[in-house]
Protein backbone atom coordinates (compact mmCIF):
# COMPACT_ATOMS: atom_id res chain seq x y z
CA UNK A 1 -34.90 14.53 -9.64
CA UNK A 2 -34.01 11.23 -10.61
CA UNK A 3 -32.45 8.77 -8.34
CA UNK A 4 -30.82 6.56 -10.51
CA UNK A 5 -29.09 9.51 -11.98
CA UNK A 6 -27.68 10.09 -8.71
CA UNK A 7 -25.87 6.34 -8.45
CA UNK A 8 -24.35 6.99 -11.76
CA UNK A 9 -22.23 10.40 -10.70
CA UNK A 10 -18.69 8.99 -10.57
CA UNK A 11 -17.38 11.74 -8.66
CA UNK A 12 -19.94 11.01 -5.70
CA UNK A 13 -19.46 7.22 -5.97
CA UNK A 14 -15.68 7.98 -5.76
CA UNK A 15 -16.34 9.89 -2.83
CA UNK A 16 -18.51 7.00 -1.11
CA UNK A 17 -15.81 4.09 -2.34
CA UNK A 18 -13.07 6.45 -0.09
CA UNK A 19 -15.30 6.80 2.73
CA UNK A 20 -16.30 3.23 3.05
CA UNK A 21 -12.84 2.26 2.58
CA UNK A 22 -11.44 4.08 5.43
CA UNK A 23 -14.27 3.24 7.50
CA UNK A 24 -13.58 -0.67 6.98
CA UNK A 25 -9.40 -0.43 7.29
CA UNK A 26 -9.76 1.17 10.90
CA UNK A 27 -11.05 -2.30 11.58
CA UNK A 28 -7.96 -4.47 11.51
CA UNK A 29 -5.63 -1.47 12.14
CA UNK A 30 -7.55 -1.11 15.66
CA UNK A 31 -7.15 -4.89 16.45
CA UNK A 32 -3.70 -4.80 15.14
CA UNK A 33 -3.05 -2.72 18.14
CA UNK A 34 -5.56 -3.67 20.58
CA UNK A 35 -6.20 -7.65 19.78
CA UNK A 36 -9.83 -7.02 20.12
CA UNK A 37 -12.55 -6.20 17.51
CA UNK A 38 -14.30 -3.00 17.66
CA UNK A 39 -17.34 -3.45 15.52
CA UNK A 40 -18.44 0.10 16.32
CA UNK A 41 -15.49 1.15 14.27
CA UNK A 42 -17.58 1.00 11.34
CA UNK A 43 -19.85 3.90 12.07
CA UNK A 44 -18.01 6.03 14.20
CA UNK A 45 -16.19 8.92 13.63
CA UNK A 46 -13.03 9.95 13.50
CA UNK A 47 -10.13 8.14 13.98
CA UNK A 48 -7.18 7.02 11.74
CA UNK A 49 -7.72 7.31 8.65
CA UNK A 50 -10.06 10.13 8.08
CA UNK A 51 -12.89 8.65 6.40
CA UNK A 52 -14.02 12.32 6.09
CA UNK A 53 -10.50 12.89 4.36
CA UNK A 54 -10.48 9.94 2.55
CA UNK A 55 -14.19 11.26 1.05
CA UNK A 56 -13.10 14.45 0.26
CA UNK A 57 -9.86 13.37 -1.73
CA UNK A 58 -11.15 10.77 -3.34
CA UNK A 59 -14.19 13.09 -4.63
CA UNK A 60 -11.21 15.82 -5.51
CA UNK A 61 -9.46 13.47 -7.25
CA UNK A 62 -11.99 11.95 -9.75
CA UNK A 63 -12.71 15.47 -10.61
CA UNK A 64 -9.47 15.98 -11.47
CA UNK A 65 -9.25 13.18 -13.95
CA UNK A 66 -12.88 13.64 -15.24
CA UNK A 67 -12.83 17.33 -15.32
CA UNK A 68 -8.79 18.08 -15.88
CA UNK A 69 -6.60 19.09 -13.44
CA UNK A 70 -6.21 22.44 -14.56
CA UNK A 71 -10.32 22.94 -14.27
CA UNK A 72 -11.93 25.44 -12.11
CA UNK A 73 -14.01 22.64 -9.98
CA UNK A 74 -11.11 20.22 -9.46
CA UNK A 75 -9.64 23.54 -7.68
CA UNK A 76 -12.84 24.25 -5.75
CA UNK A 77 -12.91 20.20 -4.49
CA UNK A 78 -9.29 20.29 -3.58
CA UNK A 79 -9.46 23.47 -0.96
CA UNK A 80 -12.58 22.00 0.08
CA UNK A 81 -10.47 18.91 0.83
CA UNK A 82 -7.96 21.07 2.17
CA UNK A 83 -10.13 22.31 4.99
CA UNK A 84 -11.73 19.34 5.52
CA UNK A 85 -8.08 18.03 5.94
């Protein structure tokens, strides 16, 4: 297997952009409410937003666009998201 093929899949690198995303904007949204920063925030789970949501969409998504919407694996990533939702 090789690695750097693996950093090159834009479907998992959409997946890991979502995920990190979410897991940063729960940050200020927490001291927002609270006035206090949570550092552990960043690498628990859970929580508003879904970083597990937000990975699964975003990976549905970009197979959407790559693959077409219309393609067999765009519908397989979306119910995944679905239950994941």
């Amino acid at each position: 297997m090789n690695l750097g093929a693996l950093f090159q899949n834009k479907v998992l690198i959409a997946g890991l952009i979502a995920w990190l995303m979410a897991q940063i904007i729960k940050m200020p949204l927490n001291y927002f409410y609270t006035r206090k920063w949570n550092w552990a925030l960043l690498l628990t789970t859970g929580g508003m937003p879904s970083s597990h949501s937000s990975c699964t969409m975003g990976m549905a998504v970009s197979v959407g666009l790559i693959e077409g919407f219309n393609s067999v694996s765009f519908a397989i990533a979306l119910c995944l998201a679905f239950i994941v939702m």
